[in-house]
N, C-alpha and C. Protein backbone atom coordinates (compact mmCIF):
# COMPACT_ATOMS: atom_id res chain seq x y z
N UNK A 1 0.84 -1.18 0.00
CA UNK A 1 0.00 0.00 0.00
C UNK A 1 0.89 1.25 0.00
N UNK A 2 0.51 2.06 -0.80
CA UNK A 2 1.11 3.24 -0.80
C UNK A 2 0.33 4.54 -0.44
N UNK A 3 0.81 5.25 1.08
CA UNK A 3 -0.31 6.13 1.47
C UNK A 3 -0.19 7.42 1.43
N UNK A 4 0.80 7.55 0.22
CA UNK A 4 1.12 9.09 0.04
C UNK A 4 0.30 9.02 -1.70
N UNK A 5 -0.02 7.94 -1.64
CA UNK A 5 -1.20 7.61 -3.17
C UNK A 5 -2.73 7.87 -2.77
N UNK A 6 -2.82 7.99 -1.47
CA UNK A 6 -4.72 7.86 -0.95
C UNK A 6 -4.50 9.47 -0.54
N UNK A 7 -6.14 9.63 -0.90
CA UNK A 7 -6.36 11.21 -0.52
C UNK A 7 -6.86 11.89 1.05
N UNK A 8 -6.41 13.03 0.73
CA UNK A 8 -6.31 13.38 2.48
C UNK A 8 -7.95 12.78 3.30
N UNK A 9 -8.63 13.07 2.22
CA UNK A 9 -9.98 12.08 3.06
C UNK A 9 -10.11 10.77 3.50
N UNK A 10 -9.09 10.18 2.56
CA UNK A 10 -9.24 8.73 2.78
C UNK A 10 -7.86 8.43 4.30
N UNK A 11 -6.96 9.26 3.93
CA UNK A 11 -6.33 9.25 5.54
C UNK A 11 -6.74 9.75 6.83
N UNK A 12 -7.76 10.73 6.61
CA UNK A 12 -8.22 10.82 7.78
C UNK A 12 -9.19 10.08 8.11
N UNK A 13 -10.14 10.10 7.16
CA UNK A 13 -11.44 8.72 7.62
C UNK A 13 -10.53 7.43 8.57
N UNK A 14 -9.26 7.37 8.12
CA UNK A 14 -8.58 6.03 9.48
C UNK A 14 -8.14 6.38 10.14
N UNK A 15 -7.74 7.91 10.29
CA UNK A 15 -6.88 8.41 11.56
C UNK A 15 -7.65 8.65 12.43
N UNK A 16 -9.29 8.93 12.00
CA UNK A 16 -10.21 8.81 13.15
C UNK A 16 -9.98 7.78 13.62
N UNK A 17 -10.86 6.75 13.52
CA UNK A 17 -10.21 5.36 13.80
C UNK A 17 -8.83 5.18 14.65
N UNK A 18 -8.05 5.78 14.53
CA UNK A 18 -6.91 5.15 14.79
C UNK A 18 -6.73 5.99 15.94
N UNK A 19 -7.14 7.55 16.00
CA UNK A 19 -7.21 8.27 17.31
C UNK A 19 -8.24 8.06 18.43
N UNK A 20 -9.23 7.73 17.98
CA UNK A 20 -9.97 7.05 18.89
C UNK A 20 -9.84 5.97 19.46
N UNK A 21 -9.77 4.82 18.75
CA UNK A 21 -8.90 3.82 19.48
C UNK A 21 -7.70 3.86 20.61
N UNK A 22 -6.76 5.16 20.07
CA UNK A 22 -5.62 5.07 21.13
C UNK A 22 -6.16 5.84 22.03
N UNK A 23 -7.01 6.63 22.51
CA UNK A 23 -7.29 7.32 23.22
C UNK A 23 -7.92 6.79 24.55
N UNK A 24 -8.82 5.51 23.58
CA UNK A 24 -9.50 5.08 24.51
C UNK A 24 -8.83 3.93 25.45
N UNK A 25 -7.61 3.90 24.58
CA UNK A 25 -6.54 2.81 24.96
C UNK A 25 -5.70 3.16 26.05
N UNK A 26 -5.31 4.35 25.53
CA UNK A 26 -4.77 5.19 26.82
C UNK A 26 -5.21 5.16 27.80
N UNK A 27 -7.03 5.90 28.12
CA UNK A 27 -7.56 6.15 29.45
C UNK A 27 -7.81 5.05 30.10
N UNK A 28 -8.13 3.77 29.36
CA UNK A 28 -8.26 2.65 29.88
C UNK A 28 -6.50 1.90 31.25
N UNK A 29 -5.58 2.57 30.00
CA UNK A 29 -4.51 1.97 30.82
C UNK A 29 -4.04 2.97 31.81
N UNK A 30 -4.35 4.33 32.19
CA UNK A 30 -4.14 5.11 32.98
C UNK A 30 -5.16 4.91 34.41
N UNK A 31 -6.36 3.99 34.00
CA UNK A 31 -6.92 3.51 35.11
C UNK A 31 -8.19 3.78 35.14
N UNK A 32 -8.58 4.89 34.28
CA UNK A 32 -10.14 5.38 34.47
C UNK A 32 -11.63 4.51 34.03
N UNK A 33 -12.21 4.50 34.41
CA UNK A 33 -13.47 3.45 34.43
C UNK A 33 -14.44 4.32 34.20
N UNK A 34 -15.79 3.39 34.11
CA UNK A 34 -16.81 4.28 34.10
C UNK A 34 -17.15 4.71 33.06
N UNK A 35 -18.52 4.16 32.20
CA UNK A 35 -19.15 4.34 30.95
C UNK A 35 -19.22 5.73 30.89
N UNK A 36 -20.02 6.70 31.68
CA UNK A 36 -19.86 7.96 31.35
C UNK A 36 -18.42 8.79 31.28
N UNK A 37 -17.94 8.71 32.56
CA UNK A 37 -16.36 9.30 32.82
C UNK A 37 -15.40 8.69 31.44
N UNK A 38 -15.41 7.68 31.08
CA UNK A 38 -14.51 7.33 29.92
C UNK A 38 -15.27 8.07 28.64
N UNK A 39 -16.35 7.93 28.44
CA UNK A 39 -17.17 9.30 27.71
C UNK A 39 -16.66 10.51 27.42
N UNK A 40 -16.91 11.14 28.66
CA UNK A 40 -16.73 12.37 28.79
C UNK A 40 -15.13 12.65 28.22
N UNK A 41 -14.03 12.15 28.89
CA UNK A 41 -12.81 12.03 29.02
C UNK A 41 -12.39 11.52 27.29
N UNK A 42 -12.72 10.69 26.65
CA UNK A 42 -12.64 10.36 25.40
C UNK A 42 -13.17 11.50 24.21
N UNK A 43 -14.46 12.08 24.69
CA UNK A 43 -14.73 13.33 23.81
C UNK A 43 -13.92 14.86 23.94
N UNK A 44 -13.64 14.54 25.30
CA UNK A 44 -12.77 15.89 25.59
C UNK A 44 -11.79 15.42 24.83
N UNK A 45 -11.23 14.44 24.10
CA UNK A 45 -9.74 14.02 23.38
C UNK A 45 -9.86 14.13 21.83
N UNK A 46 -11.65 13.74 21.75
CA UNK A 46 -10.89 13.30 19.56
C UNK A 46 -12.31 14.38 19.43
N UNK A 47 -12.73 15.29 19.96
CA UNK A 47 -13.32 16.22 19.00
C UNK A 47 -12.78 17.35 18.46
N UNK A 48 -13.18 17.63 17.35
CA UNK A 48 -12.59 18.46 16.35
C UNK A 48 -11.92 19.81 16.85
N UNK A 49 -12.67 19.85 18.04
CA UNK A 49 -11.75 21.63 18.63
C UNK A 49 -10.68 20.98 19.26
N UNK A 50 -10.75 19.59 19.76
CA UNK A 50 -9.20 19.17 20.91
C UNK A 50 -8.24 18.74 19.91
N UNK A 51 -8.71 18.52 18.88
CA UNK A 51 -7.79 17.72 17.25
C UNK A 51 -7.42 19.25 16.89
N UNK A 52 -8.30 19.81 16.28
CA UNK A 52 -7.14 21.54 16.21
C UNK A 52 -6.00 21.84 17.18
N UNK A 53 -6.73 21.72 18.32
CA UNK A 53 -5.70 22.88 19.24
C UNK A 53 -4.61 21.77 19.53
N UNK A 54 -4.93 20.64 19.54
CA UNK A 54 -3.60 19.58 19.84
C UNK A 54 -2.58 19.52 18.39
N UNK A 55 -2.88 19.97 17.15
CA UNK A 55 -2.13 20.63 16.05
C UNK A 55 -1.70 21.88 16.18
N UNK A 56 -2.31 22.92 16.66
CA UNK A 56 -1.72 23.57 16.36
C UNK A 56 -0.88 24.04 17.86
N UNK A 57 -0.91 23.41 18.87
CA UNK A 57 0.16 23.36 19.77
C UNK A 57 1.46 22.79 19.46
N UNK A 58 1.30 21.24 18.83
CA UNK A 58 2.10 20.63 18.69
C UNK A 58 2.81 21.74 17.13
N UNK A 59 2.09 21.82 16.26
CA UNK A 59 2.79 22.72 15.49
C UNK A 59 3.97 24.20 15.59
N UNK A 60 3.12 24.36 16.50
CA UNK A 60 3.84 25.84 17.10
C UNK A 60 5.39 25.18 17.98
N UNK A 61 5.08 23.88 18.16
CA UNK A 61 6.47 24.08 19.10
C UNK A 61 7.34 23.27 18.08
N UNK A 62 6.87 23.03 16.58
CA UNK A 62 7.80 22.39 15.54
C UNK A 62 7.75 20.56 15.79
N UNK A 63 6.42 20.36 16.20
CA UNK A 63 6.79 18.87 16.59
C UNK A 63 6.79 17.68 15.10
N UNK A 64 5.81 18.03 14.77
CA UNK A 64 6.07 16.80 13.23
C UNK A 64 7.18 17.74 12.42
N UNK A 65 7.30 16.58 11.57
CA UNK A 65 7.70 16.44 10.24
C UNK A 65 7.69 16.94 9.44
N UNK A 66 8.32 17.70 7.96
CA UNK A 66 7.87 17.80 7.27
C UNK A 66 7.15 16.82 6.36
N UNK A 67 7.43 15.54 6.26
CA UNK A 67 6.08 14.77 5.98
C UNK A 67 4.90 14.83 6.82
N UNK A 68 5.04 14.92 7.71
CA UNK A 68 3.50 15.22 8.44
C UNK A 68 3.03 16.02 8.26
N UNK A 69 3.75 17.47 7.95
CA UNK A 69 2.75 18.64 7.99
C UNK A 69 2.20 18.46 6.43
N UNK A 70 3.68 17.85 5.61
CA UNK A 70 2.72 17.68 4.05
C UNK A 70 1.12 16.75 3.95
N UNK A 71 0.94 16.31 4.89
CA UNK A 71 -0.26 15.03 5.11
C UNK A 71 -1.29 15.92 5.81
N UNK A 72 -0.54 16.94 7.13
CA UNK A 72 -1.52 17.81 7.33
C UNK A 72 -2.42 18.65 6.42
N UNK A 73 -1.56 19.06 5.42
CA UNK A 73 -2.04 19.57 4.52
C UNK A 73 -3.09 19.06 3.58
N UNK A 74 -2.65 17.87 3.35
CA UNK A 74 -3.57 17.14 2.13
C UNK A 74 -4.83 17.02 2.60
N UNK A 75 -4.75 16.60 4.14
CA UNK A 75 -5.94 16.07 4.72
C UNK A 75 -7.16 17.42 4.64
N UNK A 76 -6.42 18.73 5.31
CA UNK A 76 -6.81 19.88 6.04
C UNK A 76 -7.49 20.44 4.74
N UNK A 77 -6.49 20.32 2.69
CA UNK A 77 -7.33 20.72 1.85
C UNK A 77 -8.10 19.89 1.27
N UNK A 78 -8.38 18.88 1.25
CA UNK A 78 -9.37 17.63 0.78
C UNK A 78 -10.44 18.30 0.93
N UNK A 79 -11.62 18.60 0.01
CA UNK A 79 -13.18 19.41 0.48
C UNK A 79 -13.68 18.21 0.58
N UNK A 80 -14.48 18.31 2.15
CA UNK A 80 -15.29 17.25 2.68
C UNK A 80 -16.89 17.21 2.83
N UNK A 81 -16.79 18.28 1.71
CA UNK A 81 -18.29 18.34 1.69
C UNK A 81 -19.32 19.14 2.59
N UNK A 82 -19.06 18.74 3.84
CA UNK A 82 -20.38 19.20 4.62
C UNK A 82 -19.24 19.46 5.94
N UNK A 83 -19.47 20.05 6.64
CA UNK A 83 -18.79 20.29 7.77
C UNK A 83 -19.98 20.35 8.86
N UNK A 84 -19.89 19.19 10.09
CA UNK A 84 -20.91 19.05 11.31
C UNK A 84 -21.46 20.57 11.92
N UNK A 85 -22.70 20.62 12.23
CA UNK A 85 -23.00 21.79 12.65
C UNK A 85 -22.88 22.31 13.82
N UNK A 86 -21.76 21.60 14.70
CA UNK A 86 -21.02 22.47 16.41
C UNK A 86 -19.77 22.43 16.19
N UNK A 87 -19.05 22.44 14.70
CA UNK A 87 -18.13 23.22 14.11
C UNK A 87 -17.68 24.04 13.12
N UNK A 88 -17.04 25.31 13.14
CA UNK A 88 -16.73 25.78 12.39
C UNK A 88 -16.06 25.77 11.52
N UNK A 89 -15.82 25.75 9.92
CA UNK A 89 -15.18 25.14 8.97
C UNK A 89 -13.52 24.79 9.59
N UNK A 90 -13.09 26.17 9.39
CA UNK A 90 -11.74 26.13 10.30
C UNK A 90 -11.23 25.19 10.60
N UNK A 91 -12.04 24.77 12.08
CA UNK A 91 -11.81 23.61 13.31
C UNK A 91 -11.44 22.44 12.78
N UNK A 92 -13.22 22.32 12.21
CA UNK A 92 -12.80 20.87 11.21
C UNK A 92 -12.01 20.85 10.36
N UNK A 93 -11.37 21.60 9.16
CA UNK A 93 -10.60 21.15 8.70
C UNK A 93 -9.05 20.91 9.13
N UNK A 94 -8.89 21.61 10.11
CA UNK A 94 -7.58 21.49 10.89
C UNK A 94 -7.58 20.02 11.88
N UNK A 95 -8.62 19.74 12.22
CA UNK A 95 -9.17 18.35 12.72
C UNK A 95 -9.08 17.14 11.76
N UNK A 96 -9.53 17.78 10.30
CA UNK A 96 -9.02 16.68 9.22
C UNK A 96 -7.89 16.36 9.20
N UNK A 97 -7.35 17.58 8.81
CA UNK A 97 -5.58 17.53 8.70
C UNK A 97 -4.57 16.58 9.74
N UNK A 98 -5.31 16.97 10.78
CA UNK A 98 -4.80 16.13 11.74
C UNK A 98 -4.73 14.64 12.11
N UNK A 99 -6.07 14.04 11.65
CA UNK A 99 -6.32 12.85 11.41
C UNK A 99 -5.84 12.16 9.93
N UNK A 100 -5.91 12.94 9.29
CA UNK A 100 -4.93 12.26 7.83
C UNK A 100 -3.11 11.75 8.43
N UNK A 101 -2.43 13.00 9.20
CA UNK A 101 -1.60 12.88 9.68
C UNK A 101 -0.93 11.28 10.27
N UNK A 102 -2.51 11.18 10.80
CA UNK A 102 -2.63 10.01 11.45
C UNK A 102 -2.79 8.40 11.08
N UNK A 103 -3.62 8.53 10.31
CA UNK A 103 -4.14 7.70 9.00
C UNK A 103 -2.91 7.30 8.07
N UNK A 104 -1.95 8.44 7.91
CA UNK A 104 -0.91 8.13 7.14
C UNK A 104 -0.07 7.38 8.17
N UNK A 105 0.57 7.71 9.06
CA UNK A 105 1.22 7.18 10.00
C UNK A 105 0.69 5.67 10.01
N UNK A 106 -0.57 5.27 10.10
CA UNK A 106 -1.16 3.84 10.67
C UNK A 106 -0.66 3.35 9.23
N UNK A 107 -0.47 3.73 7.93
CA UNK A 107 -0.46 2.81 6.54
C UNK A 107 0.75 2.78 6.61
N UNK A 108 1.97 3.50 6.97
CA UNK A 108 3.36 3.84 7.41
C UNK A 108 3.72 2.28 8.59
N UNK A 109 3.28 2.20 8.84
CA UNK A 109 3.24 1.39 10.19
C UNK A 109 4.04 1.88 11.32
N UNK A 110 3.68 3.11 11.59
CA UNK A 110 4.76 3.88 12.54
C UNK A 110 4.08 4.10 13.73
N UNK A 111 3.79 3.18 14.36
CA UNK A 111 2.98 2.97 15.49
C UNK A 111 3.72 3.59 16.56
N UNK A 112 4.79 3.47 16.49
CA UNK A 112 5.44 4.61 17.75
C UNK A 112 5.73 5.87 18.10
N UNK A 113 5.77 6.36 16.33
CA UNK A 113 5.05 7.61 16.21
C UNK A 113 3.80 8.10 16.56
N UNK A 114 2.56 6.99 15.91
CA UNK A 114 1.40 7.67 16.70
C UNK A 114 1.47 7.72 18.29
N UNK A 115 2.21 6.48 19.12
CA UNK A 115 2.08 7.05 20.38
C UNK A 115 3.07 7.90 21.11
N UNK A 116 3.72 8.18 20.30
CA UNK A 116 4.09 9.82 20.36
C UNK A 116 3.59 10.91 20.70
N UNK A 117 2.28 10.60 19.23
CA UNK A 117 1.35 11.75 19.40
C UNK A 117 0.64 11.70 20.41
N UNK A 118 0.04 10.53 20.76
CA UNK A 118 -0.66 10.01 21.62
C UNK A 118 -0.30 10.88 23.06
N UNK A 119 1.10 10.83 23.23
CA UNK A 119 1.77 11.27 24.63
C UNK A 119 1.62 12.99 24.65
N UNK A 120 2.04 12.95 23.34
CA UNK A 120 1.95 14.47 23.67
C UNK A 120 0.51 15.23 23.81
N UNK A 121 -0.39 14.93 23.34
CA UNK A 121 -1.60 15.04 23.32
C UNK A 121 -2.25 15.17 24.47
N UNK A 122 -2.25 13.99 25.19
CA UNK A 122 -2.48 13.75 26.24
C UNK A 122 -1.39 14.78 27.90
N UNK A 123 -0.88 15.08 27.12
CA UNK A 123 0.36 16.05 28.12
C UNK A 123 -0.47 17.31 27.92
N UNK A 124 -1.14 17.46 26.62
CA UNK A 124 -1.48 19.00 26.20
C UNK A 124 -2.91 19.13 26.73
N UNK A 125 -3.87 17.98 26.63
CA UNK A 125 -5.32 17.85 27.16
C UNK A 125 -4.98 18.49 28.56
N UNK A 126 -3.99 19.01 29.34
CA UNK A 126 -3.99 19.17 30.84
C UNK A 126 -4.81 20.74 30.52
N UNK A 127 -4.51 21.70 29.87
CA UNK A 127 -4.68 22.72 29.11
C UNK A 127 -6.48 22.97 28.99
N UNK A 128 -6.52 21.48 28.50
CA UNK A 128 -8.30 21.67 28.18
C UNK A 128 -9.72 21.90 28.92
């Protein structure tokens, strides 16, 4: 598979996937329980305003790649059609970008990269 051949939609449609999963992977192994509390705690992580601001933190302090930010990009200009209505175009597409990032990484098989991101993310959610 070649994932600098799939379009920024099609990398982020799995980086969802793939951020949600670790997220929930995370809170699980940090100890937290509880159908609602893992809820709550999981949405405060992969919605589209915590996927911006966890880019553009991590951006500002130079953390990816220039392959990543090129993936940010692809993802962030991909037109997705419709953008959810408790976000603003903006958000979401910087939320795309971010999850393509991700998506590419999972076809990469750079799993230690994503929990990279994973760490830092989770360092930056203190913020939220």
């Amino acid at each position: 598979m070649r994932p600098k051949e799939h379009s920024g939609r099609d990398l982020a449609y799995l980086g969802d996937a793939v951020w949600s999963l670790k997220i929930r992977q995370k809170l699980i192994e940090l100890g937290y329980g509880g159908g609602k509390r893992l809820q709550s705690l999981t949405v405060k992580r992969v919605s589209a305003k915590a996927q911006a601001m966890f880019y553009d933190a991590m951006h500002e302090e130079g953390f990816f790649s220039e392959e990543e930010e090129e993936m940010f990009h692809r993802g962030r200009n991909d037109n997705a059609g419709t953008v959810p209505r408790n976000t603003d175009v903006s958000t979401y597409r910087k939320s795309t970008g971010f999850e393509a990032v991700l998506g590419y990484l999972q076809l990469e098989q750079r799993e230690q990269r994503i929990d990279e991101i994973v760490e830092k993310a989770f360092a930056l959610s203190e913020r939220l």
